[in-house]
Protein backbone atom coordinates (compact mmCIF):
# COMPACT_ATOMS: atom_id res chain seq x y z
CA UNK A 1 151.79 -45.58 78.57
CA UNK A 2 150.87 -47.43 75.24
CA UNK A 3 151.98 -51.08 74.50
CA UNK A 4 151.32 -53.43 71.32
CA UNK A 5 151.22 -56.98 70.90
CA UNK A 6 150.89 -58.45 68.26
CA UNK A 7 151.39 -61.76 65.90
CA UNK A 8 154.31 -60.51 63.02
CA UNK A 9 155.44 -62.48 60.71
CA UNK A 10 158.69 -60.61 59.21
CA UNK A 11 160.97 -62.96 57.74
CA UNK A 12 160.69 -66.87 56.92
CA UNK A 13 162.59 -67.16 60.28
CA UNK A 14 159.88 -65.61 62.10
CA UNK A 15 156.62 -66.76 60.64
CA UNK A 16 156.07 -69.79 63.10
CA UNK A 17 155.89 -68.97 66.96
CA UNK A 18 156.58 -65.55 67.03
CA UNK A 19 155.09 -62.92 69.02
CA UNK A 20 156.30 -59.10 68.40
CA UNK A 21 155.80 -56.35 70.86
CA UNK A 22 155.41 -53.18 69.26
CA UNK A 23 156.22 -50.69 71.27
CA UNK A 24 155.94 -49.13 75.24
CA UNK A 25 156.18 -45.49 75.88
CA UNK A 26 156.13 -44.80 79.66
CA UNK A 27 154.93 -41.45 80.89
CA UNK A 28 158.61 -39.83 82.86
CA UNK A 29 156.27 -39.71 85.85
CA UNK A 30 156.30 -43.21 86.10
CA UNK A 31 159.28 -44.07 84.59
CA UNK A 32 160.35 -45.70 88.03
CA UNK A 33 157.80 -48.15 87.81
CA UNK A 34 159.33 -50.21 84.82
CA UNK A 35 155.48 -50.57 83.39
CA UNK A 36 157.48 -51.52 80.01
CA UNK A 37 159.86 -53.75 81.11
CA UNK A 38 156.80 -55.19 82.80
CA UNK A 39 154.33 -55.25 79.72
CA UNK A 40 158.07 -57.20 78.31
CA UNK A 41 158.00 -59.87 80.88
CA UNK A 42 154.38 -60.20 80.34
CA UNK A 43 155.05 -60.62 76.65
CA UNK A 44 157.52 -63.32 77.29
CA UNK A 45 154.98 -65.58 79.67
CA UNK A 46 152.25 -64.90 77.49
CA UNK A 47 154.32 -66.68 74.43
CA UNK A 48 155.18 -69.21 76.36
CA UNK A 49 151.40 -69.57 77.56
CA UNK A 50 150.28 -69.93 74.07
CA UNK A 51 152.94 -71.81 72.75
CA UNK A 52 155.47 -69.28 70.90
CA UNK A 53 158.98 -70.19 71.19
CA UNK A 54 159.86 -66.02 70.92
CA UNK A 55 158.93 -62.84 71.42
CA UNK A 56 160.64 -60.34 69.10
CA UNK A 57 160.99 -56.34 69.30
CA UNK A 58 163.15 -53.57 67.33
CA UNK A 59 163.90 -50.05 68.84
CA UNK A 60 166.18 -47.30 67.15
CA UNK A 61 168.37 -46.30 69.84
CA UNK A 62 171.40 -48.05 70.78
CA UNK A 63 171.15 -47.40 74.62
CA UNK A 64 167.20 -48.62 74.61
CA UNK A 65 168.58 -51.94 72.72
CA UNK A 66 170.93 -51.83 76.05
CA UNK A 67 168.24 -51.49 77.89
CA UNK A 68 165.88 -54.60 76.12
CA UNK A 69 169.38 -56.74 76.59
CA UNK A 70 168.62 -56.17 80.33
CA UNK A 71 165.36 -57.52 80.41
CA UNK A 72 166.83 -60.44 78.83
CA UNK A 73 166.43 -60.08 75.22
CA UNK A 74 169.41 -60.61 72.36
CA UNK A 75 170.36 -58.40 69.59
CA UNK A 76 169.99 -60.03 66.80
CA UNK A 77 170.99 -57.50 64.08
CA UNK A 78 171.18 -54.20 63.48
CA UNK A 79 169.14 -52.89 59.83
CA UNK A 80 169.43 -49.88 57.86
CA UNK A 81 166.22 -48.47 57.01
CA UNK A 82 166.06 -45.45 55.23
CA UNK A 83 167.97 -42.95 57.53
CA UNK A 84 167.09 -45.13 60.84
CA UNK A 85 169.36 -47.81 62.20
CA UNK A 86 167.05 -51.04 63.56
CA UNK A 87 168.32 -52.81 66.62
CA UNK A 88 166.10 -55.97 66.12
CA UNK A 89 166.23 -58.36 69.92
CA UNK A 90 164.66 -61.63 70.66
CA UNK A 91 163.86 -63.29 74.15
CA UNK A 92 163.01 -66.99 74.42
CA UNK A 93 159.12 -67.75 75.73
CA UNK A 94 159.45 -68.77 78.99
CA UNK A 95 157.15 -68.66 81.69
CA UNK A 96 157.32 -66.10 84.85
CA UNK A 97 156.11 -65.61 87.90
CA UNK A 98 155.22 -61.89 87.95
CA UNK A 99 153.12 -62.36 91.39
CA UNK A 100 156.07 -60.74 93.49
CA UNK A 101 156.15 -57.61 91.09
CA UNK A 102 152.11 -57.15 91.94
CA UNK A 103 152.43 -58.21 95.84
CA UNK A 104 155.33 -55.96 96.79
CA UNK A 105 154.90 -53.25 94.61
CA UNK A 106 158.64 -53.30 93.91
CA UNK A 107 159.32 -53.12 90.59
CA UNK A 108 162.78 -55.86 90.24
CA UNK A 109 162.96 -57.77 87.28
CA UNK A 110 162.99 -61.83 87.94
CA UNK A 111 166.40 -62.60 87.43
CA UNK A 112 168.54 -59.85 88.95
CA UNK A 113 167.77 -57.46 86.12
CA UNK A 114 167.05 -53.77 86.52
């Protein structure tokens, strides 16, 4: 698995407290342990933590922008880019409590989500 954080500054929108995660690729072995959905979460409390108001992230598929919207994040807009269609999604900072995910090894996303 490989995730990115990272300060972006993409539009005048964005350039004040902003954080933008790159990118998580999970190996299909351990697909069932949301470690991307968890490096998300993460992302969000860590914003929050250093006082970002949002954590931004783009993907090219329609169904992983589905899957971002579960973790709690908004599409934005979609962009054309070349032959590639951007789903662009932003979540609110906001601290969580990620203790549970650690202590019962069961990988449930605060707030009902999968």
């Amino acid at each position: 698995m490989c995730a990115m954080l990272v300060m972006r500054k993409a539009t005048a929108a964005d350039r004040r407290g902003t954080l933008y995660l790159n990118t998580t690729v999970t190996d299909p072995a351990y697909r069932d342990r949301k470690f991307g959905a968890l490096i998300a979460l993460w992302a969000v409390d860590q914003a929050a933590r250093r006082g970002a108001g949002w954590v931004r992230r783009d993907c090219l598929w329609p169904g992983l922008a589905a899957y971002y919207q579960q973790q709690g994040f908004t599409l934005v807009r979609e962009v054309e880019h070349g032959k590639y269609r951007h789903h662009m999604l932003a979540r609110r900072a906001e601290r969580i409590d990620l203790s549970t995910w650690f202590s019962t090894g069961t990988p449930s996303l605060p707030g009902g989500g999968r």
